[in-house]
C-alpha atoms as a PDB file:
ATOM      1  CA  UNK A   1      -5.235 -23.354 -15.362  1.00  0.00           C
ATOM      2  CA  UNK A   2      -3.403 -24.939 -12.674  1.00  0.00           C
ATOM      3  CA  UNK A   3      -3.042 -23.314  -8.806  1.00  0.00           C
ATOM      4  CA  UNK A   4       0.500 -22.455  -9.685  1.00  0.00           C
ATOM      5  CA  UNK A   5      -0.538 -20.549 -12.522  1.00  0.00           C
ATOM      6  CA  UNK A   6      -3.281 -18.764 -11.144  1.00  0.00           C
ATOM      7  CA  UNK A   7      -1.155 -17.356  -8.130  1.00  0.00           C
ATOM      8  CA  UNK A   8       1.549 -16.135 -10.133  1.00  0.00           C
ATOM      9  CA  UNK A   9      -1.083 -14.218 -12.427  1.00  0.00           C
ATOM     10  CA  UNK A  10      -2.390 -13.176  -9.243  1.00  0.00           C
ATOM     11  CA  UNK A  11       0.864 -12.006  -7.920  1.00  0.00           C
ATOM     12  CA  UNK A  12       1.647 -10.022 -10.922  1.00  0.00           C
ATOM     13  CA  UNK A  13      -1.503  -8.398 -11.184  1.00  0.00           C
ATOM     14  CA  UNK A  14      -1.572  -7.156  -7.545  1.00  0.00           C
ATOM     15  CA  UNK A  15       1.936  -5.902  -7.320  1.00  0.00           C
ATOM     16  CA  UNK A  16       1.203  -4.514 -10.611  1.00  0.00           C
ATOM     17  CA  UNK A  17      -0.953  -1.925  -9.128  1.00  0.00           C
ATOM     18  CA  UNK A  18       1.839  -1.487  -6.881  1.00  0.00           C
ATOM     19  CA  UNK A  19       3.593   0.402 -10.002  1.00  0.00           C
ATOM     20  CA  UNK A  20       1.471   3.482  -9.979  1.00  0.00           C
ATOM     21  CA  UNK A  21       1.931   4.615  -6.460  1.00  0.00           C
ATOM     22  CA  UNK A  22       2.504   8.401  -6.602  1.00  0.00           C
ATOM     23  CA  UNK A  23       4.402   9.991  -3.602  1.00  0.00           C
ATOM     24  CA  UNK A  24       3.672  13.402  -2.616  1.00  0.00           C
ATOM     25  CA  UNK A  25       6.976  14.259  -0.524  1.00  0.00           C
ATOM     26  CA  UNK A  26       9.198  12.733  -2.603  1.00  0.00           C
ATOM     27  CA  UNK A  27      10.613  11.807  -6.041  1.00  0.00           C
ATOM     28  CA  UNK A  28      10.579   7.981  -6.048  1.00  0.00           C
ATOM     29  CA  UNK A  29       9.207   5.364  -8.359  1.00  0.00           C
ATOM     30  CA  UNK A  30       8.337   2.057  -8.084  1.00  0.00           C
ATOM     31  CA  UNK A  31       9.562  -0.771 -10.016  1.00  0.00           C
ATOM     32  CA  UNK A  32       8.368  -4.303 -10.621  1.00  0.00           C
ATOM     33  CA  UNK A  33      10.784  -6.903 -11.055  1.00  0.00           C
ATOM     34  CA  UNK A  34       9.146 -10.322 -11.581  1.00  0.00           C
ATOM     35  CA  UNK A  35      11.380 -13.309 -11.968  1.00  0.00           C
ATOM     36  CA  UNK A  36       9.309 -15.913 -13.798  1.00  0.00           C
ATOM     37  CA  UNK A  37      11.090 -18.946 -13.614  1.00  0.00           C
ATOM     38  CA  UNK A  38      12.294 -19.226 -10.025  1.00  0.00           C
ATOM     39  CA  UNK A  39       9.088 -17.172  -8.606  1.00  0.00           C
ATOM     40  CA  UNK A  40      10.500 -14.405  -7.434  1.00  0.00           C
ATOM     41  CA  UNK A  41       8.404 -11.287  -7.574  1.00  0.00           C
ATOM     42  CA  UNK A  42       9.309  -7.341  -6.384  1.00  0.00           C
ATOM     43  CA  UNK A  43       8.445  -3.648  -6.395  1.00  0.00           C
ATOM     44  CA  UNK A  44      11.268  -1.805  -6.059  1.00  0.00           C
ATOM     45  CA  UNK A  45      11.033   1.676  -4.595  1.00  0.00           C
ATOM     46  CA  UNK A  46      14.025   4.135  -6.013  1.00  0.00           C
ATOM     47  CA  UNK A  47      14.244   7.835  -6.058  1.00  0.00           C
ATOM     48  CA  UNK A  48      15.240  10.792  -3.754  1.00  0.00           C
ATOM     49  CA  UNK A  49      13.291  12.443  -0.784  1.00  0.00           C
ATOM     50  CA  UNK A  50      15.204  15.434  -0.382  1.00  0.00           C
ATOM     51  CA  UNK A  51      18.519  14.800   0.057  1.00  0.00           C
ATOM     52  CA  UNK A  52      18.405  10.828   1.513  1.00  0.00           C
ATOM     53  CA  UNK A  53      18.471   8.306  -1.796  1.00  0.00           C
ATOM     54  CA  UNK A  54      15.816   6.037  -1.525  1.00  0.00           C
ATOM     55  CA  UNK A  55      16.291   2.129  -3.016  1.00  0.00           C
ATOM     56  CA  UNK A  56      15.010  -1.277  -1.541  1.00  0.00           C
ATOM     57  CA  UNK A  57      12.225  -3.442  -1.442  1.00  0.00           C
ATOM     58  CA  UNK A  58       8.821  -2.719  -0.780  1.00  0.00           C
ATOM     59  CA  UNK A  59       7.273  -6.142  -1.679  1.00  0.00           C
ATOM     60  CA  UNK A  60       8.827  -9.037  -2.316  1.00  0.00           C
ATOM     61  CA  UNK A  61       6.638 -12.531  -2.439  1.00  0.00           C
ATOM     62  CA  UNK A  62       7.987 -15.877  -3.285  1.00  0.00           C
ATOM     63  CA  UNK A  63       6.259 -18.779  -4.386  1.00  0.00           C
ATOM     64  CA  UNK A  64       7.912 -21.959  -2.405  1.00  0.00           C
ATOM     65  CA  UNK A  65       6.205 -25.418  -2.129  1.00  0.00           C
ATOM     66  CA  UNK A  66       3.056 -24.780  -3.790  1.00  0.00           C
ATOM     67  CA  UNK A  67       2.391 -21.340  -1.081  1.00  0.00           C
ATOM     68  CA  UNK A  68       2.820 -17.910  -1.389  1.00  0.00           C
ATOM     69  CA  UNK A  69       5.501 -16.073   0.698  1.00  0.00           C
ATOM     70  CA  UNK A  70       5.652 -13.128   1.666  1.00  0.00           C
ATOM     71  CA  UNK A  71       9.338 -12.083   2.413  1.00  0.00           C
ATOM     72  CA  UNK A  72       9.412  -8.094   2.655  1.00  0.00           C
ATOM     73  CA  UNK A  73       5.778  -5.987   2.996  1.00  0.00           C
ATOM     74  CA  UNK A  74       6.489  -2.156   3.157  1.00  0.00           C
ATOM     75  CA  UNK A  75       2.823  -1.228   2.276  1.00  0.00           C
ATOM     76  CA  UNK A  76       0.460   0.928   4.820  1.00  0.00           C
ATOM     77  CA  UNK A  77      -2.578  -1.912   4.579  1.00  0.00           C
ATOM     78  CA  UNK A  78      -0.605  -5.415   4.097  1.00  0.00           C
ATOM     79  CA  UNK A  79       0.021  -6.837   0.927  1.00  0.00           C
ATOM     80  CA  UNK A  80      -1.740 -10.084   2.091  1.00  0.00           C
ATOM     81  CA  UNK A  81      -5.158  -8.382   2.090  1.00  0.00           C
ATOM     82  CA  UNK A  82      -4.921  -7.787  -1.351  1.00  0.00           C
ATOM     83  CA  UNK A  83      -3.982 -11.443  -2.184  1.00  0.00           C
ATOM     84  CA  UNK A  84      -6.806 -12.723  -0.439  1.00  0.00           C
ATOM     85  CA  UNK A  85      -9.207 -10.565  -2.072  1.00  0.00           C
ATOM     86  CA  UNK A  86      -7.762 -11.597  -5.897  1.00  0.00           C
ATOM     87  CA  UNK A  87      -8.408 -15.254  -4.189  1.00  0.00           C
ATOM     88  CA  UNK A  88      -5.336 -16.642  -2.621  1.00  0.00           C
ATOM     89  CA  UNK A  89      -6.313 -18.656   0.100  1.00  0.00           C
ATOM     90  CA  UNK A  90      -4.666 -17.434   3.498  1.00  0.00           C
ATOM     91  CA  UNK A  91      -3.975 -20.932   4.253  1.00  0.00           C
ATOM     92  CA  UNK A  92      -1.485 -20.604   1.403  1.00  0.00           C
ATOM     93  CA  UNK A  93       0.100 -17.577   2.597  1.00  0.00           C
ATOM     94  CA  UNK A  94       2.899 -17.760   4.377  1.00  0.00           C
ATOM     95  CA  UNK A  95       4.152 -14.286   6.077  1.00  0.00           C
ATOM     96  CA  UNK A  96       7.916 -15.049   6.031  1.00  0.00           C
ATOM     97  CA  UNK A  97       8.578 -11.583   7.482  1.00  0.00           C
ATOM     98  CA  UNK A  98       6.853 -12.678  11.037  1.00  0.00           C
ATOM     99  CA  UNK A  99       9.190 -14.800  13.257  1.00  0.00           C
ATOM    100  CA  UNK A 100       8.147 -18.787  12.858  1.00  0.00           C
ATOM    101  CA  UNK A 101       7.253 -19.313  16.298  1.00  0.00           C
ATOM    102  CA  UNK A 102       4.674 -16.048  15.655  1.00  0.00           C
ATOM    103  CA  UNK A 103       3.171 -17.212  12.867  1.00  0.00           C
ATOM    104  CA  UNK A 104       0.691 -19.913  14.271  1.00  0.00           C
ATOM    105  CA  UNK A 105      -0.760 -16.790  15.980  1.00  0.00           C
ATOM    106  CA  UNK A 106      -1.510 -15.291  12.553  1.00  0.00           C
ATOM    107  CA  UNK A 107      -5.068 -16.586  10.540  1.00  0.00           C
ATOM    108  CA  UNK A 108      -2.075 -17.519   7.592  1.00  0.00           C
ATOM    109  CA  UNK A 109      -0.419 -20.522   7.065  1.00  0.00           C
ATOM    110  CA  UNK A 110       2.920 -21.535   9.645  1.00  0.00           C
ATOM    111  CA  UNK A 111       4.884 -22.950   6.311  1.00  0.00           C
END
């Protein structure tokens, strides 16, 4: 199986988990949306917690130029961690959500 492939099985599998989050304060579910052919891949939070509708992004990773971005990371313990322990390489992680010039201060890769 090619790199590709293995980091969009990877991908799914992790933000799979991502799925079964159960909130305790509030009525909202999580959704995965995974766009296959332009590797796109999302867990979408929607719901209520109390009166204040909940709907947006928790995750969202890309896969651009052979790395692994990750545009939007909502979770308590980084997203990242979790792809690195299913065996992405952090050299082929890019956190899009950190300011370029911040990056090259991270242990993940700058682009």
């Amino acid at each position: 199986m090619d790199r590709i492939e293995t980091y969009r099985r990877i991908i799914r599998n992790v933000l799979s988990e991502y799925v079964r989050l159960q909130y305790a304060n509030a009525e909202i579910q999580n959704e995965a949306v995974f766009d296959r052919d332009n590797d796109r891949y999302l867990i979408v939070s929607l719901g209520w917690q109390d009166v204040k509708r909940i709907h947006g992004a928790l995750i969202h990773v890309d896969i651009i130029d052979d790395k692994v971005w990750i545009q939007r990371d909502g979770t308590e313990h980084g997203i990242a961690n979790d792809l690195v322990a299913a065996g992405i390489p952090k050299d082929h992680i890019v956190l899009g959500f950190q300011a370029p010039d911040v990056r090259q201060y991270t242990e993940y890769a700058i682009t």
